[in-house]
Protein backbone atom coordinates (compact mmCIF):
# COMPACT_ATOMS: atom_id res chain seq x y z
CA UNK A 1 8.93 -12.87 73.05
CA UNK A 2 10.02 -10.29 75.88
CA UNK A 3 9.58 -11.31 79.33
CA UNK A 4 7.54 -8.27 80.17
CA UNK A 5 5.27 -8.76 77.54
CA UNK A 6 4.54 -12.41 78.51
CA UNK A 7 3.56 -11.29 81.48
CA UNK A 8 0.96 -8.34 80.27
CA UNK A 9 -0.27 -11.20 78.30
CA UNK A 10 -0.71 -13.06 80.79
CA UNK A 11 -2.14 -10.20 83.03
CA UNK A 12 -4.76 -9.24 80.37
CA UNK A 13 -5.79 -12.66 80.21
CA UNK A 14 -6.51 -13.09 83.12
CA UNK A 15 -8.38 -9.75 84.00
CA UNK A 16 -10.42 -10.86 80.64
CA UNK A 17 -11.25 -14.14 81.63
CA UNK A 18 -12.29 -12.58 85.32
CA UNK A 19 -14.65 -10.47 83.79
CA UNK A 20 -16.60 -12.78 81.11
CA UNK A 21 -16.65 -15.89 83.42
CA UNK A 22 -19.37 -14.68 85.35
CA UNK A 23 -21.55 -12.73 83.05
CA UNK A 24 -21.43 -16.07 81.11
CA UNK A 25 -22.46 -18.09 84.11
CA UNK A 26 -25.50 -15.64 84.82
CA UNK A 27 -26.55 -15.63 81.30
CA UNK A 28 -26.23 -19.50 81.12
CA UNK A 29 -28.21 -20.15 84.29
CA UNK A 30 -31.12 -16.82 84.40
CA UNK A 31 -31.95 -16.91 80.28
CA UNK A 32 -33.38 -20.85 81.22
CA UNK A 33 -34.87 -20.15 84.44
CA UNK A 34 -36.52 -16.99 82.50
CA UNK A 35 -37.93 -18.84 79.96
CA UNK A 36 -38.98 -22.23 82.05
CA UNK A 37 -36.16 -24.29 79.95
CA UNK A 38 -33.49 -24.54 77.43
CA UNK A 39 -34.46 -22.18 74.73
CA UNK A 40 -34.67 -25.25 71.72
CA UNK A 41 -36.08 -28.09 74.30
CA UNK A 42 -39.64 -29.03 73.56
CA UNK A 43 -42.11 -27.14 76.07
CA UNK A 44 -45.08 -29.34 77.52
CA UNK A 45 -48.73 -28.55 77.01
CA UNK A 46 -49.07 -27.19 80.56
CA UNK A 47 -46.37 -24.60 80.10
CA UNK A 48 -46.72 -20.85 79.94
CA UNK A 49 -47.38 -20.13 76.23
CA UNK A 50 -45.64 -16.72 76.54
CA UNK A 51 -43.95 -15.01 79.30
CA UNK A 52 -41.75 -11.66 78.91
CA UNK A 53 -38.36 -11.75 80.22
CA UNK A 54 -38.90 -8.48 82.18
């Protein structure tokens, strides 16, 4: 492999990586706190029955 195109590579890998590492950590971290726990966990009697995420 050329030299030059290791390096694009590498580039575009990294400019990738920069922009889906932190729309994965807000989507990880605001879709729980939205919806008051892991979406799967088992909710407690005294939670919200329905909330919108708006």
């Amino acid at each position: 492999m050329d030299s030059s195109l290791r390096l694009f590579i590498r580039q575009f890998g990294g400019v990738v990586l920069a922009a889906l590492v932190p729309v994965i950590l807000i989507a990880f971290m605001s879709i729980p706190f939205n919806l008051g726990g892991h979406p799967g966990d088992v909710r407690s009697a005294a939670a919200p029955v329905a909330q919108h995420m708006t």
